[in-house]
Protein backbone atom coordinates (compact mmCIF):
# COMPACT_ATOMS: atom_id res chain seq x y z
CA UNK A 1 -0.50 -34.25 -1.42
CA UNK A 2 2.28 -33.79 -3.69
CA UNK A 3 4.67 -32.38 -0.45
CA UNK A 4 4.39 -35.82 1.54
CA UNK A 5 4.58 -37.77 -1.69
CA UNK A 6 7.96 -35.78 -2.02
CA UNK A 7 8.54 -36.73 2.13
CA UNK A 8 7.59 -40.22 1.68
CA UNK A 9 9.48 -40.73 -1.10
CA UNK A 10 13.15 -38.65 0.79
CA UNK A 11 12.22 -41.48 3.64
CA UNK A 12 12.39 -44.90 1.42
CA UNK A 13 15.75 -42.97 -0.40
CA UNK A 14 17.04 -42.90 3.06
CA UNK A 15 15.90 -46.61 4.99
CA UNK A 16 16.22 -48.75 1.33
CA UNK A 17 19.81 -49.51 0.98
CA UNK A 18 20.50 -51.20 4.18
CA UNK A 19 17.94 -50.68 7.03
CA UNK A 20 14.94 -52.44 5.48
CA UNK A 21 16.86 -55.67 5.06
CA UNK A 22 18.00 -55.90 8.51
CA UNK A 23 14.48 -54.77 10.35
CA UNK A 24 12.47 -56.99 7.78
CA UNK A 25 14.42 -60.07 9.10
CA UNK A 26 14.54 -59.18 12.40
CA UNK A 27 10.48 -59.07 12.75
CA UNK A 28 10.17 -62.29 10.88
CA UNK A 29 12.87 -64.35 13.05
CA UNK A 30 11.08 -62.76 16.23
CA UNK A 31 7.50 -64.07 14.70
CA UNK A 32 8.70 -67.40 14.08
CA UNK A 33 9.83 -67.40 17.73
CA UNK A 34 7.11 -66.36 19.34
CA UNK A 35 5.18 -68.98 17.50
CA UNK A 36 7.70 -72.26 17.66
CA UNK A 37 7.85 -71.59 21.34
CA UNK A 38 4.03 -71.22 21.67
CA UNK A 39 4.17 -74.81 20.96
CA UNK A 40 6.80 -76.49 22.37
CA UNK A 41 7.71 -74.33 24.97
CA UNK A 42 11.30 -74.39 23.87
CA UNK A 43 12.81 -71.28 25.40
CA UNK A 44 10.65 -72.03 28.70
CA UNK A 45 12.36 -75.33 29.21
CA UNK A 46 15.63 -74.27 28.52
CA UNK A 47 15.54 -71.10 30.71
CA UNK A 48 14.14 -73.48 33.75
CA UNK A 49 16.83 -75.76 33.19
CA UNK A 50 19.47 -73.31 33.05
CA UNK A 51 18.39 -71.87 36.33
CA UNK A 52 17.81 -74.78 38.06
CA UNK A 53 21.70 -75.69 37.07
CA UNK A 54 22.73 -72.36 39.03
CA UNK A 55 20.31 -71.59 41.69
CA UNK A 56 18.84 -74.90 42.38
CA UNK A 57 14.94 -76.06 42.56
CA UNK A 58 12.74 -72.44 41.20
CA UNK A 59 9.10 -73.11 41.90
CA UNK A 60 8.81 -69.38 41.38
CA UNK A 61 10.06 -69.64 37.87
CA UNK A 62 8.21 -72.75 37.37
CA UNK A 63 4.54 -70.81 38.14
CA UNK A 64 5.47 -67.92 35.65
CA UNK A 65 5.83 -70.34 32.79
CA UNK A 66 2.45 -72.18 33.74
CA UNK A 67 0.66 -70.09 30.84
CA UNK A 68 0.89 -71.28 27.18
CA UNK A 69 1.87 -68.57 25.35
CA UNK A 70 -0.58 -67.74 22.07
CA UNK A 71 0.61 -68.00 18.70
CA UNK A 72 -1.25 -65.29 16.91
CA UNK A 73 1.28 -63.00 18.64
CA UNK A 74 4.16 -64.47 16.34
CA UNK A 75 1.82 -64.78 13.51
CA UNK A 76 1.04 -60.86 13.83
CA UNK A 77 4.65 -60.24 14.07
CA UNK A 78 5.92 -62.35 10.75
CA UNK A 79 3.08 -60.57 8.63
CA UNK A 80 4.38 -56.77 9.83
CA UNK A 81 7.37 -57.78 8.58
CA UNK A 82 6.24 -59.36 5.49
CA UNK A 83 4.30 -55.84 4.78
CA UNK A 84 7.17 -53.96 5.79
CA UNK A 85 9.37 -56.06 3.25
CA UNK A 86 6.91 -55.33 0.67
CA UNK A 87 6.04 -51.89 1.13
CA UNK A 88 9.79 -50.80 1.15
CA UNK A 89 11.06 -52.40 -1.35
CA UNK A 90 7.71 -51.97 -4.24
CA UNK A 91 6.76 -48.68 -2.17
CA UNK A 92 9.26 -46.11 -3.49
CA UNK A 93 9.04 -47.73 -7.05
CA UNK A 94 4.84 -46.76 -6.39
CA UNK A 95 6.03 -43.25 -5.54
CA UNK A 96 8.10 -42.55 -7.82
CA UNK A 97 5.55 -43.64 -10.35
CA UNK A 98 2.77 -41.56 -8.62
CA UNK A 99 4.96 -38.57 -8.37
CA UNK A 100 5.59 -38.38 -12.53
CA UNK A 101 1.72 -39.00 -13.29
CA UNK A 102 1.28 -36.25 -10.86
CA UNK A 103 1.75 -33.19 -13.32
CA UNK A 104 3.12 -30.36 -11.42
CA UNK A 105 0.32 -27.67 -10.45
CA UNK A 106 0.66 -23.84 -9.51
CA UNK A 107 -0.64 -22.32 -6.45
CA UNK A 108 -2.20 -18.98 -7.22
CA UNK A 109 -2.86 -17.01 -3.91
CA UNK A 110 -5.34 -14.23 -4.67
CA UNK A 111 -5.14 -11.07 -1.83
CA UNK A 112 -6.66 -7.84 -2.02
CA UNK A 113 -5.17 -4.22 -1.37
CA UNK A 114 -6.52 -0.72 -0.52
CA UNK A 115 -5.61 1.89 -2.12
CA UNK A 116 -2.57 2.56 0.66
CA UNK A 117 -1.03 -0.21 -1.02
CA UNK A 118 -1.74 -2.23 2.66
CA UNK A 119 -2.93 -6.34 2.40
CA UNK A 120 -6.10 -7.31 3.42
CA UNK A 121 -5.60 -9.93 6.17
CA UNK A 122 -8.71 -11.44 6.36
CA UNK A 123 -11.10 -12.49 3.75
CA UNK A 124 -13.29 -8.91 5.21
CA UNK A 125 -13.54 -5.80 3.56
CA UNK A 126 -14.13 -2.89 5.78
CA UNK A 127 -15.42 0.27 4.20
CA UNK A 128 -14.18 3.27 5.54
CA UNK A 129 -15.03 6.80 5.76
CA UNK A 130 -18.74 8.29 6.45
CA UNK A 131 -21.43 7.72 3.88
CA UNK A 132 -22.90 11.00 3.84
CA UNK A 133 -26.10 12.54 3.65
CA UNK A 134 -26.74 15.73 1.35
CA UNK A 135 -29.40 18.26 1.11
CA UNK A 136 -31.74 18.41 -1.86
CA UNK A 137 -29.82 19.81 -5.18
CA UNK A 138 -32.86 22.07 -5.50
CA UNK A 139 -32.05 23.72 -2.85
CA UNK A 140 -27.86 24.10 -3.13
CA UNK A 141 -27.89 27.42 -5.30
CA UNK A 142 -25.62 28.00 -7.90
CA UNK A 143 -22.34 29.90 -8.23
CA UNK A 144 -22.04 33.46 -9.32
CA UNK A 145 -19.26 35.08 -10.80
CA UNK A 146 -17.91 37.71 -8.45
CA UNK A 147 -17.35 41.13 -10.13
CA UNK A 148 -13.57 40.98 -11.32
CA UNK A 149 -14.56 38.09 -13.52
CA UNK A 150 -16.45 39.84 -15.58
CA UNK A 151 -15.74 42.03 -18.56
CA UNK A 152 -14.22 44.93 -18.76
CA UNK A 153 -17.12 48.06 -18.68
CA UNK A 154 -19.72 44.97 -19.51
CA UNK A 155 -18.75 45.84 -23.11
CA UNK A 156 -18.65 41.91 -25.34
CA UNK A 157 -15.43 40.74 -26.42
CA UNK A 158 -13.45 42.70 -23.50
CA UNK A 159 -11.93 40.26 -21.22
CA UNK A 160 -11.55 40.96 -17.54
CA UNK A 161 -8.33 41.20 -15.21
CA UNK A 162 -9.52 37.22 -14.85
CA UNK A 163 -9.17 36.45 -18.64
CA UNK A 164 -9.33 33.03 -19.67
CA UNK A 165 -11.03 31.74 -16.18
CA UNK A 166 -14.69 30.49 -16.06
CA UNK A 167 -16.24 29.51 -12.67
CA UNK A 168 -18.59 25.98 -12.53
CA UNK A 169 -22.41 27.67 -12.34
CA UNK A 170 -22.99 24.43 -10.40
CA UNK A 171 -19.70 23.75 -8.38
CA UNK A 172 -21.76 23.46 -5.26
CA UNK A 173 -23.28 20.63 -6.77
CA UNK A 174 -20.10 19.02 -7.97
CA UNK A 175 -18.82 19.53 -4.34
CA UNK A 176 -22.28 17.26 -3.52
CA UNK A 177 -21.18 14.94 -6.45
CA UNK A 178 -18.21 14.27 -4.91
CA UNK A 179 -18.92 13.53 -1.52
CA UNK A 180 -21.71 11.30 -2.67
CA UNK A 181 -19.65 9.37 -4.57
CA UNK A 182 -16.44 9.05 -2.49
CA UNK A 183 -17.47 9.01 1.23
CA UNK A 184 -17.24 5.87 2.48
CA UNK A 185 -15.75 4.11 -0.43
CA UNK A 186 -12.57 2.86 -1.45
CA UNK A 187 -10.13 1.79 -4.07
CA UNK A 188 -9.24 -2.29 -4.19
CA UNK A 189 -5.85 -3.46 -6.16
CA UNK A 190 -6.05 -7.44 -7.10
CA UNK A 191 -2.79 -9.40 -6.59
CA UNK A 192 -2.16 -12.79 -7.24
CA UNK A 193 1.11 -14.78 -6.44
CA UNK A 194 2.08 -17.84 -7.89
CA UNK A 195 4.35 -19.58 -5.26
CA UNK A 196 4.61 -22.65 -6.64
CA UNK A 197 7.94 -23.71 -9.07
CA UNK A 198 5.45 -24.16 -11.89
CA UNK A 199 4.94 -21.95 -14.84
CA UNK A 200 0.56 -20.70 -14.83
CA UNK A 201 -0.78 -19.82 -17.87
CA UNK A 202 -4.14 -19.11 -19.05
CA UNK A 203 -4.63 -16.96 -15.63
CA UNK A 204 -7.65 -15.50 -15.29
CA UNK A 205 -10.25 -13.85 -12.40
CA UNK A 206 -13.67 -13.70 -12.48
CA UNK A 207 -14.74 -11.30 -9.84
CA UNK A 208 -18.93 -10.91 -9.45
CA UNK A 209 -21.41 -9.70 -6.74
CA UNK A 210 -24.99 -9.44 -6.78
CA UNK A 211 -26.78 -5.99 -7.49
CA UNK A 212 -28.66 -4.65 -4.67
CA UNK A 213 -29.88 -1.45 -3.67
CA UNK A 214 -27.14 0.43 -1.73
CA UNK A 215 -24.01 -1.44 -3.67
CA UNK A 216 -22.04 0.38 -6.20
CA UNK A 217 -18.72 -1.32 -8.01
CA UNK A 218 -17.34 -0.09 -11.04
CA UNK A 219 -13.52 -0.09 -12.64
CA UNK A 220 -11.35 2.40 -12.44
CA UNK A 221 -8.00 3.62 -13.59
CA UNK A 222 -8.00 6.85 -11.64
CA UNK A 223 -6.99 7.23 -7.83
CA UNK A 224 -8.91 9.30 -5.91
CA UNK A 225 -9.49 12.84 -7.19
CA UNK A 226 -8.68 16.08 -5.64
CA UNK A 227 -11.64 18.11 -4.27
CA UNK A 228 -13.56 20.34 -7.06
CA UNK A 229 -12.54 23.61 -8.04
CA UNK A 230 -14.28 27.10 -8.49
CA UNK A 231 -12.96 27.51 -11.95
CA UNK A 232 -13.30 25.49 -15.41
CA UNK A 233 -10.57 24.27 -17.24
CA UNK A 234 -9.61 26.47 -19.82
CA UNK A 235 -10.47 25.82 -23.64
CA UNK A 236 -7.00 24.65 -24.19
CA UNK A 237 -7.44 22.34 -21.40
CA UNK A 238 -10.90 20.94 -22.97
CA UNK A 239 -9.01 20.71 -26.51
CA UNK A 240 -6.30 18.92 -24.88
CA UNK A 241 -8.38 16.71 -23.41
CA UNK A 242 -9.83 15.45 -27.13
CA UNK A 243 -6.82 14.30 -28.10
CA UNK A 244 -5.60 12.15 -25.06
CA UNK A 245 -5.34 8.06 -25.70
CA UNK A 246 -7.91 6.08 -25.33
CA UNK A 247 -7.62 4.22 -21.37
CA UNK A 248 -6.51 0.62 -21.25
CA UNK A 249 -8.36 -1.39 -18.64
CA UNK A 250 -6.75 -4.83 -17.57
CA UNK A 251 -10.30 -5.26 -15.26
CA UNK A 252 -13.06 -4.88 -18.14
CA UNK A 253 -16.50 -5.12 -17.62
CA UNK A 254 -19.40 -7.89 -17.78
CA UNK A 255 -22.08 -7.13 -16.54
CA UNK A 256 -25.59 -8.95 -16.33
CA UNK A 257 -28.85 -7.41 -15.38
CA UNK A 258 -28.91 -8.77 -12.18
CA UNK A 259 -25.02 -8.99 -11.36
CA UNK A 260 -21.63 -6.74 -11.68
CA UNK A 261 -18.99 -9.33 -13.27
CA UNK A 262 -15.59 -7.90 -14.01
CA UNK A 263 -12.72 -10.17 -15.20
CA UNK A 264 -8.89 -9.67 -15.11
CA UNK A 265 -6.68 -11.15 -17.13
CA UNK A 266 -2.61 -11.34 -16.09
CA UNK A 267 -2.76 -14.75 -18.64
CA UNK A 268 0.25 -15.91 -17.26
CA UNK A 269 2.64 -15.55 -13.63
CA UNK A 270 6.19 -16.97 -13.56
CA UNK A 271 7.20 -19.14 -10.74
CA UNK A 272 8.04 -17.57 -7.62
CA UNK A 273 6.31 -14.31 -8.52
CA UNK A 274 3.42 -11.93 -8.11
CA UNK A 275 1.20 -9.74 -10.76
CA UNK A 276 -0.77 -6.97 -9.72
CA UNK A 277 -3.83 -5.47 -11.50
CA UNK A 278 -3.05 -1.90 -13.18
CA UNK A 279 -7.11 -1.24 -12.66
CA UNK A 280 -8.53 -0.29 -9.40
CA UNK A 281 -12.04 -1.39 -8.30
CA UNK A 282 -14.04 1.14 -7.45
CA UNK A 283 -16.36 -0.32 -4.29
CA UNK A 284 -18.78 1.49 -2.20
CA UNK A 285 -21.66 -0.36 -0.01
CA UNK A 286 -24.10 0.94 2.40
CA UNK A 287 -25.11 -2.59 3.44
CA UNK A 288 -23.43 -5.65 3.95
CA UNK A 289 -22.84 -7.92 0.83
CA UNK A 290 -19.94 -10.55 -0.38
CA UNK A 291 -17.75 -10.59 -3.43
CA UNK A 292 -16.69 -13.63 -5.09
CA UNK A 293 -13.53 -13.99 -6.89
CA UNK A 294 -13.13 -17.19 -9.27
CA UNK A 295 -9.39 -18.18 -10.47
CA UNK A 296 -9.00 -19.88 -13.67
CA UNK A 297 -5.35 -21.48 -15.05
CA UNK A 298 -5.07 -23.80 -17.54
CA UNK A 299 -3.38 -26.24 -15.02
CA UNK A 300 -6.17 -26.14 -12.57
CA UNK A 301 -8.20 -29.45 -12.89
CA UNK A 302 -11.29 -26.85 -11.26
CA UNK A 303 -11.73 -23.22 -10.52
CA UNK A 304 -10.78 -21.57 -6.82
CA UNK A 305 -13.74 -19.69 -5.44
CA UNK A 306 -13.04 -17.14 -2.56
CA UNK A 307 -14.93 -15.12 -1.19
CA UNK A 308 -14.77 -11.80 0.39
CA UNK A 309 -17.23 -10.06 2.85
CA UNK A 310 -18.36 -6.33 2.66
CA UNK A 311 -18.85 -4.44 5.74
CA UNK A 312 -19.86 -0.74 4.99
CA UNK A 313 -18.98 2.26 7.24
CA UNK A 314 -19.95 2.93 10.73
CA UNK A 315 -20.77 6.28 10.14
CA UNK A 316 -23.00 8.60 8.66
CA UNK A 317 -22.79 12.20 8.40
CA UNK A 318 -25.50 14.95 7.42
CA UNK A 319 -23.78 17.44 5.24
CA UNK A 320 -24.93 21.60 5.88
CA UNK A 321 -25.72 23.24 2.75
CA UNK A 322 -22.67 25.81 4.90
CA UNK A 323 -20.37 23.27 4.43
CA UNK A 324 -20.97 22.49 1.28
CA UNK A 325 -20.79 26.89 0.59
CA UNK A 326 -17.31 26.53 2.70
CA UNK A 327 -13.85 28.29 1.68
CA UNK A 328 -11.55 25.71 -0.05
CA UNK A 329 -9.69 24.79 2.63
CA UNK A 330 -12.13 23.70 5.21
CA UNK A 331 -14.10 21.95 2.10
CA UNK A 332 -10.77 19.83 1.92
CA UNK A 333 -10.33 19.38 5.43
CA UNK A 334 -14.24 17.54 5.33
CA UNK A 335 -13.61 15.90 2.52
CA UNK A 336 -10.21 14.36 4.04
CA UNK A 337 -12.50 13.33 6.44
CA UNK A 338 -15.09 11.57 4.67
CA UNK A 339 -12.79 10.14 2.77
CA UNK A 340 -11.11 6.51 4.07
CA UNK A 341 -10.11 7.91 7.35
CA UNK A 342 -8.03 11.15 6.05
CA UNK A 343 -6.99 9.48 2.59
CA UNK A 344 -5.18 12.77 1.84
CA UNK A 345 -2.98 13.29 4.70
CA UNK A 346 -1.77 10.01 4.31
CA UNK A 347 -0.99 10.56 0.66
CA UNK A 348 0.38 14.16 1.47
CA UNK A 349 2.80 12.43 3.46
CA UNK A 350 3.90 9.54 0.97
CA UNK A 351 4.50 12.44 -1.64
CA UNK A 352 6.62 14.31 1.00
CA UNK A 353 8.36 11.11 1.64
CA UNK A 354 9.56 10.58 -2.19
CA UNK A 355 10.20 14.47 -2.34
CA UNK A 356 12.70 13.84 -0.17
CA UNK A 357 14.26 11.00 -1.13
CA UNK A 358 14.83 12.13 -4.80
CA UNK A 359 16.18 14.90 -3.31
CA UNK A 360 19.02 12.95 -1.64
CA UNK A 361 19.48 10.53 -4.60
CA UNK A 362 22.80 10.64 -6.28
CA UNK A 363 22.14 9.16 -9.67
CA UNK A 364 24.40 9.47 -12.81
């Protein structure tokens, strides 16, 4: 509305100095015409007359004019131009006046992105990967330790040739962990752009979907993990990990008993710019379901619902205990697999692509 207030308003700037006078008059002279000769037949007279002068007797002419001309024609004519008048000469005074009651708004754009960083054309999420099918836990065994992990002649407080290393009892399960989890989800950034000339604050997004059987969602700072390994961190590691700082979440958590609600907060976007959320959201469906994302800003006279639909993956794969048992590198090579469409060999190749560039950087 405000755009062809701003068009309307370019327009009278353009026609009001001179233009409007000249058509004003011209459509209330041609009114008055149409209806003074309506009635006397002025301009039929004289135009006989003339031509009678020149060419002699016109009975041809004569028959034309037989009609009486209606007035309402004229009348029609003189009150366009009286409206005209008026609505040139009050009309840009009206929009100007409209125009600074108007307060200027932003115009948030929400969009979503995978975790390849790619934009989300269409208001459809499509899972991929496989959702995949396990085999009972009870029956995927546990790992042993092979021989050279253990201590030296059996005898307590020896360590081995393997000192310091201690293998996952269960890391056949946490190989079943992690395709359960990660085939056939993915990893959602939030962006919103403000690209409007207006200042938004008080920027908020509620995002919420309704719990159901087969839906997970949860927030997540963490891209997608590497595969499990054999071994357990070291005690150092574990230590180490004790003392890391606390994780910051700009997507926090709200959650009813019958909904997931998550809200993010950017609070305010300058003009002409974009903010995107630090937090991924973690999303993975086996049936179809919706999203709905709710903007707030303080300048917004009511919240922007969109809403997104949820289309899980088309396939679904029965996992062998074997595979799950598998040497590292075929483990990886399912797991690629499972995992949005070969997630990894995409991201091996974006990490060989920045090798490569720092490599040729020249930097002081």
């Amino acid at each position: 509305m405000d755009v062809w207030l701003e068009r309307l308003k370019r327009f009278l700037e353009i026609i009001r100095p001179k233009t409007y006078n000249i058509i004003a008059r011209s459509l209330v002279i041609a009114g008055v015409t149409i209806v003074i000769e309506s009635q006397i037949n002025i301009l039929q007279v004289a135009l006989i007359y003339f031509c009678e002068l020149l060419f002699g007797n016109s009975e041809i002419l004569i028959d034309l004019f037989q009609g009486t001309t209606t007035p309402w024609l004229g009348l029609i004519i003189i009150l366009i131009g009286v409206v005209y008048h008026f609505a040139i000469t009050v009309g840009k005074d009206l929009v100007e006046a409209l125009l600074q009651t108007k307060k200027a708004k932003p115009e948030l754009e929400l969009k979503l992105l995978n975790i390849d960083m790619e934009e989300l054309q269409t208001p459809d999420i499509k899972l991929r990967g496989v959702i995949t099918q396990l085999p009972d836990r009870e029956s995927i065994p546990t790992l042993e330790a092979p021989s050279h992990y253990e201590s030296i002649f059996n005898l307590p407080g020896v360590p081995g040739v393997n000192q310091g290393k201690r293998l996952h009892p269960d890391f056949f399960h946490h190989r079943a962990d992690y395709l359960k989890v990660w085939g056939g989800a993915e990893l959602l950034i939030l962006r919103l752009k403000n690209s409007s000339s207006v200042l938004a604050t008080g920027v908020s997004v509620e995002i919420k979907l309704s719990k159901k059987k087969g839906l997970s969602v949860d927030n997540t700072k963490g891209r997608v993990p590497y595969s499990p390994i054999r071994e357990k961190p070291s005690l150092t590691d574990e230590v180490m990990k004790l003392n890391s700082q606390p994780v910051q979440f700009d997507i926090t958590q709200d959650h009813t008993f019958n909904e997931y609600i998550f809200i993010w907060q950017p609070d305010s976007i300058q003009a002409g710019s974009q903010k995107s959320s630090d937090t991924f959201l973690f999303l993975k469906s086996s049936k179809a379901a919706h999203i709905e994302f709710t903007i707030f800003c303080d300048q917004f006279e009511a919240p922007k619902k969109i809403i997104y639909y949820i289309t899980p993956p088309d396939k679904t794969r029965n996992i062998k205990l074997s595979e799950l048992q598998s040497e590292d590198k075929e483990f990886d090579k399912l797991a690629n697999e499972c995992i949005m469409d070969g997630y990894f060999d995409r991201e091996f190749e974006r990490m060989r692509a920045r090798f490569d560039h720092q490599e040729e950087e020249i930097l002081p």
